[in-house]
C-alpha atoms as a PDB file:
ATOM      1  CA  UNK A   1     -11.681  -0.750  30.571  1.00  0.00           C
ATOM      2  CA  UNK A   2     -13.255  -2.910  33.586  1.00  0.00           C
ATOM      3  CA  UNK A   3     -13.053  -5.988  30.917  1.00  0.00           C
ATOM      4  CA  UNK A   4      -9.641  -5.710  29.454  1.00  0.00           C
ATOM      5  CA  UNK A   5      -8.780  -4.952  33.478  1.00  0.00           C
ATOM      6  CA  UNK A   6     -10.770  -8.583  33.910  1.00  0.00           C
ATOM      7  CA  UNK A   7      -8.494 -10.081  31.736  1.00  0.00           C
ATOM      8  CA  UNK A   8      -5.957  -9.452  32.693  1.00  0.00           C
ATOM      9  CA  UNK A   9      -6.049 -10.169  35.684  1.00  0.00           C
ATOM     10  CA  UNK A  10      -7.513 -13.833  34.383  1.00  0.00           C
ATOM     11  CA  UNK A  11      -4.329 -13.980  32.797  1.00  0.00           C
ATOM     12  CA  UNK A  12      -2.175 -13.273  34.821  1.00  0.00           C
ATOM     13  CA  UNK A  13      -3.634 -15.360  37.336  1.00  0.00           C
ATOM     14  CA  UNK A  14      -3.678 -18.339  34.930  1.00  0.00           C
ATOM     15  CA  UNK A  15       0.400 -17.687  34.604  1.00  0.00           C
ATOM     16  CA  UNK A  16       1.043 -17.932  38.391  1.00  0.00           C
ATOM     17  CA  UNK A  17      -0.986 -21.043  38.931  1.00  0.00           C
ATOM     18  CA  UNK A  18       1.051 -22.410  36.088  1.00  0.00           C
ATOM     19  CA  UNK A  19       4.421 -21.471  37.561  1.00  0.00           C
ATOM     20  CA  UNK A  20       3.611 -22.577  41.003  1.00  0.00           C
ATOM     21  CA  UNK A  21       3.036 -26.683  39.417  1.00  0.00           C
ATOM     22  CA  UNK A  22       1.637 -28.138  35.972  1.00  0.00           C
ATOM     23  CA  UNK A  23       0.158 -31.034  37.245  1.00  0.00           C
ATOM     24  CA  UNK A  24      -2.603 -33.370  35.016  1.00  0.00           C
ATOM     25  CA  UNK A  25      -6.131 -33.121  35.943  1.00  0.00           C
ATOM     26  CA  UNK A  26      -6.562 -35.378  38.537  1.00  0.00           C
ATOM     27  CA  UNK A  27      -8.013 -38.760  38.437  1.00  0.00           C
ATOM     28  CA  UNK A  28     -11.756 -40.770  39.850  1.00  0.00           C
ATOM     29  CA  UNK A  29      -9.758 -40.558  42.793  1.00  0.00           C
ATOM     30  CA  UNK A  30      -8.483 -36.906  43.107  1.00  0.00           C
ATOM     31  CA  UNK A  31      -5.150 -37.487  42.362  1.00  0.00           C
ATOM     32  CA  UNK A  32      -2.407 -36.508  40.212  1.00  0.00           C
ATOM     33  CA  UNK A  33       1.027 -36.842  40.034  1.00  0.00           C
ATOM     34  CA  UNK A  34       2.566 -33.531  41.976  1.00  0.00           C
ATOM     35  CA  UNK A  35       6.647 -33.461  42.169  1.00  0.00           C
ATOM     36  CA  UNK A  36       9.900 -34.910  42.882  1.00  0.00           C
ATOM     37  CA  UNK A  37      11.829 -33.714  45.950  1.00  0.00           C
ATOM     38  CA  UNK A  38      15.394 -33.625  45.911  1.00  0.00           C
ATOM     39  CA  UNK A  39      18.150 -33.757  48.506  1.00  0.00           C
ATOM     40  CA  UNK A  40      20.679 -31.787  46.102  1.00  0.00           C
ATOM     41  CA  UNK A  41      23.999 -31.002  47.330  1.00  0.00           C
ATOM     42  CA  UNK A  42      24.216 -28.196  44.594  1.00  0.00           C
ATOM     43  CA  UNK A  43      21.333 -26.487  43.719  1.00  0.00           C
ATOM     44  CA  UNK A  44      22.278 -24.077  40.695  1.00  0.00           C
ATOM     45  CA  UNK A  45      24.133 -26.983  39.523  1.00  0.00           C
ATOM     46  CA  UNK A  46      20.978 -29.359  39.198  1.00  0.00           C
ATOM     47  CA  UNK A  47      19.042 -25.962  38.280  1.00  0.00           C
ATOM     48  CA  UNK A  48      21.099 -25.600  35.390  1.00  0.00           C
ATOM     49  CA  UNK A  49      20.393 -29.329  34.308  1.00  0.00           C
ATOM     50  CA  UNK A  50      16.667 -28.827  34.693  1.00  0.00           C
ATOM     51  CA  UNK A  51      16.245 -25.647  32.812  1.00  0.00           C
ATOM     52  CA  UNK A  52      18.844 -27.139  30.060  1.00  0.00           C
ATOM     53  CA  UNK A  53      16.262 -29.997  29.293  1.00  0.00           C
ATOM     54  CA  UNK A  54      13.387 -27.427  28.961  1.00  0.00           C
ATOM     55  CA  UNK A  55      12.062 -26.433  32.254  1.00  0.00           C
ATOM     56  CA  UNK A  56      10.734 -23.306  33.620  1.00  0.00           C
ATOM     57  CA  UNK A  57      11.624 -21.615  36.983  1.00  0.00           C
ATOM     58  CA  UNK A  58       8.827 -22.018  39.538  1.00  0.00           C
ATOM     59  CA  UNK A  59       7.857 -19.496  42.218  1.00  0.00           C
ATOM     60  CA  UNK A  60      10.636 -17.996  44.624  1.00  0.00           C
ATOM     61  CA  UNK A  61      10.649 -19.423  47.808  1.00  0.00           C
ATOM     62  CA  UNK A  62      13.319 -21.119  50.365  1.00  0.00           C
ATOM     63  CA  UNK A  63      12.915 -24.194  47.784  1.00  0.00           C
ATOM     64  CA  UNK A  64      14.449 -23.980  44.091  1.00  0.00           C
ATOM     65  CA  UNK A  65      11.815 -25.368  41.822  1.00  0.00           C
ATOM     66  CA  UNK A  66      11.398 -26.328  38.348  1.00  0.00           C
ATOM     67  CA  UNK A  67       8.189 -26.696  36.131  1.00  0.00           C
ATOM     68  CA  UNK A  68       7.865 -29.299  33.515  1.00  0.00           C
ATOM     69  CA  UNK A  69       4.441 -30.712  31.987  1.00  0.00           C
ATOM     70  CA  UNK A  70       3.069 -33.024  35.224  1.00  0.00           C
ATOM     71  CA  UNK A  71       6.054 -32.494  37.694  1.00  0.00           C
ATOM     72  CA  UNK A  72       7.169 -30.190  39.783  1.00  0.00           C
ATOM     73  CA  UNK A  73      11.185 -31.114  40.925  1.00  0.00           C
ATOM     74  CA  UNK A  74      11.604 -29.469  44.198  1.00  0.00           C
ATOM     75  CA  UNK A  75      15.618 -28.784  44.956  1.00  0.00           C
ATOM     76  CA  UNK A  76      16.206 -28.795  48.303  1.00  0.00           C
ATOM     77  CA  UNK A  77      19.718 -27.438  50.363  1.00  0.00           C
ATOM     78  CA  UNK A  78      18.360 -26.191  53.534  1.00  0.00           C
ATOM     79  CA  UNK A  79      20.602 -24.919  55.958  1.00  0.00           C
ATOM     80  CA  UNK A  80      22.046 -27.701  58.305  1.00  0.00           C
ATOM     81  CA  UNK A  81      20.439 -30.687  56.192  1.00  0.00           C
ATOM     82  CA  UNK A  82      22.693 -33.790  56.060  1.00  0.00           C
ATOM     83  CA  UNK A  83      24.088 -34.773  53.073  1.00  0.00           C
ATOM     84  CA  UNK A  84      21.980 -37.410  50.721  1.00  0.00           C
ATOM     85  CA  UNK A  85      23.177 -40.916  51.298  1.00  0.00           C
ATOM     86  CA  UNK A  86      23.057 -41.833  47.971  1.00  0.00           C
ATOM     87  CA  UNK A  87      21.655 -41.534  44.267  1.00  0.00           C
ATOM     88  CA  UNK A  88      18.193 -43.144  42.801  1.00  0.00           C
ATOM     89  CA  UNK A  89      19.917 -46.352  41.842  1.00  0.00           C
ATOM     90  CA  UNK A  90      20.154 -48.786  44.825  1.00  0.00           C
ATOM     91  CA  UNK A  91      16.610 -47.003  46.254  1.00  0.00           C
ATOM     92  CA  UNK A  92      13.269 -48.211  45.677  1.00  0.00           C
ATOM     93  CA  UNK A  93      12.729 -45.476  42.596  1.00  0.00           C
ATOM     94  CA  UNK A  94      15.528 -46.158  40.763  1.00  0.00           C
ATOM     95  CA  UNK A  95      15.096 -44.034  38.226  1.00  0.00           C
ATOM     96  CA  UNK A  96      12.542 -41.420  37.167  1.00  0.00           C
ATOM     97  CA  UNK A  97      11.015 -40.718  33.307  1.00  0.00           C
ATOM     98  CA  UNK A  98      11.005 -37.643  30.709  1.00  0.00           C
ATOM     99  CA  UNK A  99       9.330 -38.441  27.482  1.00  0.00           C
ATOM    100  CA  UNK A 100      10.361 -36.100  24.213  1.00  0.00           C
ATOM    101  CA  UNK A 101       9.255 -35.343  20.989  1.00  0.00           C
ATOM    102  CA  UNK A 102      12.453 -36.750  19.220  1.00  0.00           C
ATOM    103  CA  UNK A 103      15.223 -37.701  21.556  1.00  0.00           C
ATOM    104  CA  UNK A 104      18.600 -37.205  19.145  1.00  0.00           C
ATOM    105  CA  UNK A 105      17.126 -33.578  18.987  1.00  0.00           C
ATOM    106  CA  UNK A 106      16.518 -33.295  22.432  1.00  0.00           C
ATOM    107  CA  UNK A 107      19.678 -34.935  23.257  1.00  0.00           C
ATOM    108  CA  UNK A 108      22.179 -32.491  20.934  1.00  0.00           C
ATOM    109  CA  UNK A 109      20.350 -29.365  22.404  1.00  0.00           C
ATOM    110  CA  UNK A 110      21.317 -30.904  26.287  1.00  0.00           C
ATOM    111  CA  UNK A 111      24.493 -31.482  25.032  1.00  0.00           C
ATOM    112  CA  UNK A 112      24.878 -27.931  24.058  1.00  0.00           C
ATOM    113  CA  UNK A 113      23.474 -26.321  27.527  1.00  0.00           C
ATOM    114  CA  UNK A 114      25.642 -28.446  29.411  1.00  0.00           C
ATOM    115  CA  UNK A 115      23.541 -31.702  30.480  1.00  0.00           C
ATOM    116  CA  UNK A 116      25.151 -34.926  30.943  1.00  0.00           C
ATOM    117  CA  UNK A 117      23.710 -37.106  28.693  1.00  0.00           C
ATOM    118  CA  UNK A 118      24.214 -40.690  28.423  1.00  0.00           C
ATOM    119  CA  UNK A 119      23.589 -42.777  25.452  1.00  0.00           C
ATOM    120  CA  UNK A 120      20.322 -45.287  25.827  1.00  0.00           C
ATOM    121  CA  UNK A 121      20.831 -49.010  26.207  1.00  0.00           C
ATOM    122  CA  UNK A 122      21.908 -50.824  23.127  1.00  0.00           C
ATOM    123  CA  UNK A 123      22.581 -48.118  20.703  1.00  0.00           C
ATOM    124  CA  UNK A 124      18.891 -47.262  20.982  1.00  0.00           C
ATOM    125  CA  UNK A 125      18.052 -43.860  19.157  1.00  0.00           C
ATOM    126  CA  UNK A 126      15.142 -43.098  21.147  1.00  0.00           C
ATOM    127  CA  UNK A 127      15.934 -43.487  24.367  1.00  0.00           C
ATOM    128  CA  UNK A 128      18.829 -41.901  26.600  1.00  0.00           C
ATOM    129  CA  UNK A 129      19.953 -40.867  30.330  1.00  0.00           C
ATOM    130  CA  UNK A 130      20.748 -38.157  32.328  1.00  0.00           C
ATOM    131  CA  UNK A 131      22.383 -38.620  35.575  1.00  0.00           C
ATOM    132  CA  UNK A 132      23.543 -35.657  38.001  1.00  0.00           C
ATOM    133  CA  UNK A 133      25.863 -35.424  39.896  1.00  0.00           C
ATOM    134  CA  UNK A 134      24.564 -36.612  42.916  1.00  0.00           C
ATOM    135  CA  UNK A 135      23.297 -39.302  41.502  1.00  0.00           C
ATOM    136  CA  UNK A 136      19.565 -38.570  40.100  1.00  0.00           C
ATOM    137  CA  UNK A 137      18.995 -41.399  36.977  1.00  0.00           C
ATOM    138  CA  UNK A 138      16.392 -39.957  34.613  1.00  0.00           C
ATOM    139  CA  UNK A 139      15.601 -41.982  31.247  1.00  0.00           C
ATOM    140  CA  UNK A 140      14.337 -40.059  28.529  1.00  0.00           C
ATOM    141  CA  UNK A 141      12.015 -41.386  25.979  1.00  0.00           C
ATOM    142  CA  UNK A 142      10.410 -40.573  22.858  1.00  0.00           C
ATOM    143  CA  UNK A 143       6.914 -40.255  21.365  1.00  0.00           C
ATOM    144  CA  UNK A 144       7.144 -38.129  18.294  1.00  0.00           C
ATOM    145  CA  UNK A 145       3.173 -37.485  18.716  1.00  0.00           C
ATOM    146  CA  UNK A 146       3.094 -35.696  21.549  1.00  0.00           C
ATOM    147  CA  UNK A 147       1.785 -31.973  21.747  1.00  0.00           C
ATOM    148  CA  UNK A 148       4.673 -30.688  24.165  1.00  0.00           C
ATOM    149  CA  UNK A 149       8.496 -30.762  23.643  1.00  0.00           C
ATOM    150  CA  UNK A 150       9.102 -32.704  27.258  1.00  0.00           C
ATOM    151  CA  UNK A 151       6.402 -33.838  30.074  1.00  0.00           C
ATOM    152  CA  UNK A 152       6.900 -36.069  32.770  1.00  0.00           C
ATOM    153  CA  UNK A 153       6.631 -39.749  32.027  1.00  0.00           C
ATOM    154  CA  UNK A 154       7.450 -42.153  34.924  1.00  0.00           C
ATOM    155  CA  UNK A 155       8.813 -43.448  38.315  1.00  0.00           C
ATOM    156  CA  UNK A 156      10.145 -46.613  38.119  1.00  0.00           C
ATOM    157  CA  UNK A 157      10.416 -48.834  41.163  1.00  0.00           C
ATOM    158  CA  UNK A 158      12.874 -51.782  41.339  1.00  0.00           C
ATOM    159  CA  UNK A 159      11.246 -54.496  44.336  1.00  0.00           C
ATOM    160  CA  UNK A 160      11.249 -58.119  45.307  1.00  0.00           C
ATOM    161  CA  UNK A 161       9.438 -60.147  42.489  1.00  0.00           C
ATOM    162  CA  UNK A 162       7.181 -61.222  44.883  1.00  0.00           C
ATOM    163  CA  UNK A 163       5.865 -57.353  45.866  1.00  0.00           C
ATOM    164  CA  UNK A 164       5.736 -56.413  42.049  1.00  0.00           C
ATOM    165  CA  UNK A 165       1.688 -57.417  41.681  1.00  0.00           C
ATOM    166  CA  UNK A 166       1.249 -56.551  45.278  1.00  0.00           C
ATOM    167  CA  UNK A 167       2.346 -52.751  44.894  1.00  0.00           C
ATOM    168  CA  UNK A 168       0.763 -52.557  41.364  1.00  0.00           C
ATOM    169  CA  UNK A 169      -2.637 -53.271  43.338  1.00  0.00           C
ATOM    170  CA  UNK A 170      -1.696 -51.093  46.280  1.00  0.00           C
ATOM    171  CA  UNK A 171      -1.305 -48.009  44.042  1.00  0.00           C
ATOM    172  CA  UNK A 172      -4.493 -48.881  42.445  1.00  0.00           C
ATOM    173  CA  UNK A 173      -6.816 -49.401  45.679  1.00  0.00           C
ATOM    174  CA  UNK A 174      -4.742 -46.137  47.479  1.00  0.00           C
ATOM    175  CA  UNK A 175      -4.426 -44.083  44.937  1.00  0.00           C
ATOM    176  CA  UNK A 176      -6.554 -44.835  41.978  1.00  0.00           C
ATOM    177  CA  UNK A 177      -4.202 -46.102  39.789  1.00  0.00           C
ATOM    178  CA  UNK A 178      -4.817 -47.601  36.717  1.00  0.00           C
ATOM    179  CA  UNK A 179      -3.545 -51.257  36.279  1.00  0.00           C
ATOM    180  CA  UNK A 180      -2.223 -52.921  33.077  1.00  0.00           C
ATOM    181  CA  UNK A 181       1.031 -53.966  30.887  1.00  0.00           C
ATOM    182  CA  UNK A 182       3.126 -52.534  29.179  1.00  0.00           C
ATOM    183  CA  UNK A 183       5.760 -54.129  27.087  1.00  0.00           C
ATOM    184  CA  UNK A 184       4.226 -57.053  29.230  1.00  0.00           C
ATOM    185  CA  UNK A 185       5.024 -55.866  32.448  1.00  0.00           C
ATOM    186  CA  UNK A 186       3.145 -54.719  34.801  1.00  0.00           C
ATOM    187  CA  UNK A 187       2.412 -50.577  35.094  1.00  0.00           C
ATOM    188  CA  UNK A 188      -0.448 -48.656  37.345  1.00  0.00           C
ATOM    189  CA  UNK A 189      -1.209 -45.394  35.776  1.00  0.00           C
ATOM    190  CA  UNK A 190      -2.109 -42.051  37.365  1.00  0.00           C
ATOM    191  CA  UNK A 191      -2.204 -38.884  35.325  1.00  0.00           C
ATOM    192  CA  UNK A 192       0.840 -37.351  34.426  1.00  0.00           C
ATOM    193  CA  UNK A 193       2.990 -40.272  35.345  1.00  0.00           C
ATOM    194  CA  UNK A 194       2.970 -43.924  34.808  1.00  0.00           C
ATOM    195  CA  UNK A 195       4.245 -46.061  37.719  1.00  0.00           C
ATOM    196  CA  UNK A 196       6.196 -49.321  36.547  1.00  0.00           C
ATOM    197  CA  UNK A 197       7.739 -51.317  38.391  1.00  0.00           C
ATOM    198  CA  UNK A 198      10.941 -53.936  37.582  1.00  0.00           C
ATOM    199  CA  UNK A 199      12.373 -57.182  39.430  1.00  0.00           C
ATOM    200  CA  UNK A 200      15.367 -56.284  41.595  1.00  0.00           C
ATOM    201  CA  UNK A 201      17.776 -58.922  42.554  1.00  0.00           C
ATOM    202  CA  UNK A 202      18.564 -57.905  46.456  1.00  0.00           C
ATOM    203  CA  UNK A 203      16.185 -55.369  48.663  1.00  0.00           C
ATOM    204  CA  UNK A 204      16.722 -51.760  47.907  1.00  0.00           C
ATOM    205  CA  UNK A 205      16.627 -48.732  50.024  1.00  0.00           C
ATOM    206  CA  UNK A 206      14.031 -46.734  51.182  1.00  0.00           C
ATOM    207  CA  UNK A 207      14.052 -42.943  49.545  1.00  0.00           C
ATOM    208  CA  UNK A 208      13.775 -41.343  52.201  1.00  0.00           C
ATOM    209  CA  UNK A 209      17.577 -39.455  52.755  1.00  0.00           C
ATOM    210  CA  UNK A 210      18.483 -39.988  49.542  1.00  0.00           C
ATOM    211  CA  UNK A 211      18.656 -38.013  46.531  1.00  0.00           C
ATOM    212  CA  UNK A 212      15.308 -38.343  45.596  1.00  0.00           C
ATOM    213  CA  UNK A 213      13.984 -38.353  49.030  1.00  0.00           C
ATOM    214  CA  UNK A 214      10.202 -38.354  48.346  1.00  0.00           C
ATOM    215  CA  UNK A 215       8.052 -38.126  45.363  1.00  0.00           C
ATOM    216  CA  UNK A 216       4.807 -35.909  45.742  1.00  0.00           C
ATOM    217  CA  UNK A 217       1.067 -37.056  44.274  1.00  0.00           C
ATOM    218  CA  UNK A 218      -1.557 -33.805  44.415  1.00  0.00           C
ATOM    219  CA  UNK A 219      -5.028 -34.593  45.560  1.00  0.00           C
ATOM    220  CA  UNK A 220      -8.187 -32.509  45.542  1.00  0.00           C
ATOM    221  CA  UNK A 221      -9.316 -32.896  49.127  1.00  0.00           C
ATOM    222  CA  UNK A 222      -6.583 -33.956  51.128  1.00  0.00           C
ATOM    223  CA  UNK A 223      -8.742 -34.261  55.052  1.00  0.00           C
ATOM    224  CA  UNK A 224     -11.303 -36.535  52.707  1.00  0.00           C
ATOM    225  CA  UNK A 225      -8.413 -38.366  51.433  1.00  0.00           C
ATOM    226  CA  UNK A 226      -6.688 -38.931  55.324  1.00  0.00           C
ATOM    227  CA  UNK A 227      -9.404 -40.449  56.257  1.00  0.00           C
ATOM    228  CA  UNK A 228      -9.507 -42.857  53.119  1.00  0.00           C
ATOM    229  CA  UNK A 229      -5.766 -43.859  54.508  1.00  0.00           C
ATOM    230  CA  UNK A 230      -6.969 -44.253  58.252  1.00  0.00           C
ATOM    231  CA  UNK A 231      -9.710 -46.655  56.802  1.00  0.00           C
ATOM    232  CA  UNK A 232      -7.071 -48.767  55.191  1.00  0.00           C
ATOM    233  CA  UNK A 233      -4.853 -48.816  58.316  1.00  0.00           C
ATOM    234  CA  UNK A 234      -2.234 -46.054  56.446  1.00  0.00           C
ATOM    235  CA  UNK A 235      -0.700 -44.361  59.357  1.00  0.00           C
ATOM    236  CA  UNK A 236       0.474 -41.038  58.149  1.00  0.00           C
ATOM    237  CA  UNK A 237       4.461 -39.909  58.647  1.00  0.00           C
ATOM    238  CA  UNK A 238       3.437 -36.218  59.347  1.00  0.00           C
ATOM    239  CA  UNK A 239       0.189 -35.384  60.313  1.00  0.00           C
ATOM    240  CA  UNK A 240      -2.094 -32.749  57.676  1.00  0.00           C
ATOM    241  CA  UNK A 241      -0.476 -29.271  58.195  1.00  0.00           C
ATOM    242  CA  UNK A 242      -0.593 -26.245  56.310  1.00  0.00           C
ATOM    243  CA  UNK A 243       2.160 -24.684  55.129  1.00  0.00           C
ATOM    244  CA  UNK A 244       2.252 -19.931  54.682  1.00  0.00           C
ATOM    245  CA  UNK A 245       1.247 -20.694  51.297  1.00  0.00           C
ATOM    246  CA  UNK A 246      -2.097 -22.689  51.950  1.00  0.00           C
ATOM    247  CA  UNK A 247      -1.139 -25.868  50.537  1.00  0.00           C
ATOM    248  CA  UNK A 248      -2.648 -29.204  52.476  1.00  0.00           C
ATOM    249  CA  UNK A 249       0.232 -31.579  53.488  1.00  0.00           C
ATOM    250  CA  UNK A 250       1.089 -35.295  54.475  1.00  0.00           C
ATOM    251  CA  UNK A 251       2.726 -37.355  54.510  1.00  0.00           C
ATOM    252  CA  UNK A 252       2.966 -41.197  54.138  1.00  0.00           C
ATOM    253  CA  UNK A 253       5.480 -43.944  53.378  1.00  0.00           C
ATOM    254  CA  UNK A 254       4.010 -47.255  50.874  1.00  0.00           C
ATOM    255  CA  UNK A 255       4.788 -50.445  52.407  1.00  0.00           C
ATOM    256  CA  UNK A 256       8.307 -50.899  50.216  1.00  0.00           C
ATOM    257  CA  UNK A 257       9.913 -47.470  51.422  1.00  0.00           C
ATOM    258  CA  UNK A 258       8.865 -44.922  48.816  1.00  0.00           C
ATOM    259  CA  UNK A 259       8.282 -42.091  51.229  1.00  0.00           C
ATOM    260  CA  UNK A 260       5.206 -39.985  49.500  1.00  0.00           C
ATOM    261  CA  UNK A 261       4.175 -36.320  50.251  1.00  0.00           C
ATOM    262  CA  UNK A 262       0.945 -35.659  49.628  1.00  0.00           C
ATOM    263  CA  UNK A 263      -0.867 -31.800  48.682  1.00  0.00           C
ATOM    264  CA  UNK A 264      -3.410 -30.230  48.351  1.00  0.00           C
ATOM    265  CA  UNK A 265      -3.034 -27.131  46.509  1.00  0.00           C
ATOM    266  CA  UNK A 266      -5.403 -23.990  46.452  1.00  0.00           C
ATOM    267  CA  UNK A 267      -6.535 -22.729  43.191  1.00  0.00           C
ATOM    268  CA  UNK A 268      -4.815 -25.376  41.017  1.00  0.00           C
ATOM    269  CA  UNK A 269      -4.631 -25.239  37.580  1.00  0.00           C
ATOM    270  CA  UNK A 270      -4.420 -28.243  35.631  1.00  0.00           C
ATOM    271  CA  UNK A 271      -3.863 -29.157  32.023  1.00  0.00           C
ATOM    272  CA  UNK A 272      -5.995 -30.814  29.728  1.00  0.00           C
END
């Protein structure tokens, strides 16, 4: 009796640390990729979107969230909070990825739960776009291999050619990062999302206020990891706090305008 009591209680454990986040194990450095936070005007509305493409309802709390395979997106409609100034496009993360198993499939089941779904660029048949309605670009891939039906693929930042191999290196040297190509351009990768970044023609906006005001990596020991930032002159937005939950929190901006929370969560449970 004391051992099936055990186990369950194992389980059940196992579930909530599941739906509280699903991040990757972390990298050399201690850090994975955590959530998206977003300034939504209407919550149940962008719920409904998020749950339509396969997500699962996170925790209650005074924040909406919903779980996918290495994010957490965090909707946010707090009580006196202005209004988001804009969408993704026209900010430094333009857009942000999903990757599926098969895309048309994927994309006829949306259809069907209510997501907008736009076609992908030049009649491509594995590729395709949502877009909320406040604004929230999301491009949905495809890798028919994969052991999931939807994970989190990657944030996509749109900078001055000239900061492209700049912020490739800063997310490596801050953040562990892993540098190479892809599709000969330059990508840094950190578990559970690949960073790329693309040439934009006139300086973009800093997230912070928009719809997509921050985006959230998870590290392992978030004190050890302040003073990492202190040693490479990083001066922090919001000093380390803990929140009635016991998570760790930061919070910095990267020298382009991508404002960056950063947590440290107790009792995390990764995936493999």
């Amino acid at each position: 009796m004391k051992r099936l009591t055990l186990a369950l209680w194992l389980v059940s454990s196992l579930t909530a640390g599941a739906a509280w986040a699903q991040p990757y194990a972390p990298n050399e450095a201690g850090v994975t990729m955590g959530h998206w936070h977003l300034n939504s005007r209407d919550v149940e509305a962008n719920k409904k979107i998020f749950l339509g493409m396969g997500g699962t309802m996170g925790e209650p709390g005074p924040l909406q969230r919903v779980i996918f395979p290495g994010v957490m997106v965090i909707l946010n409609q707090q009580a006196g909070a202005p209004p988001a100034t804009g969408g993704t496009v026209g900010s430094v993360v333009n857009h942000v990825g999903f990757i599926v198993q098969n895309v048309q499939e994927s994309v006829a089941k949306w259809k069907a739960a209510g997501v907008p779904v736009q076609p992908g660029n030049n009649g491509r048949l594995d590729q395709a776009y949502v877009t909320t309605a406040d604004g929230l670009r999301i491009e949905i891939l495809e890798n028919k291999n994969q052991n999931v039906p939807i994970r989190h693929e990657h944030v996509h930042f749109f900078l001055p050619e000239s900061a492209i191999a700049e912020s490739q290196a800063w997310y490596a040297k801050i953040f562990g990062a892993k540098a190479s190509l892809r599709n000969n351009a330059p990508v840094a990768d950190i578990p559970g999302a690949q960073l790329r970044f693309n040439k934009a023609d006139t300086a973009q906006a800093p997230t912070k206020g928009r719809i997509l005001d921050h985006i959230g990596f998870d590290v392992t020991d978030l004190q050890a990891f302040i003073k990492k930032l202190e040693a490479a002159g990083i001066k922090l937005d919001r000093p380390y706090t803990k929140n009635p939950a016991g998570v760790g929190i930061a919070f910095i901006t990267d020298p382009w305008g991508t404002y960056i929370e950063l947590n440290e969560r107790p009792k995390a449970v990764y995936l493999p």
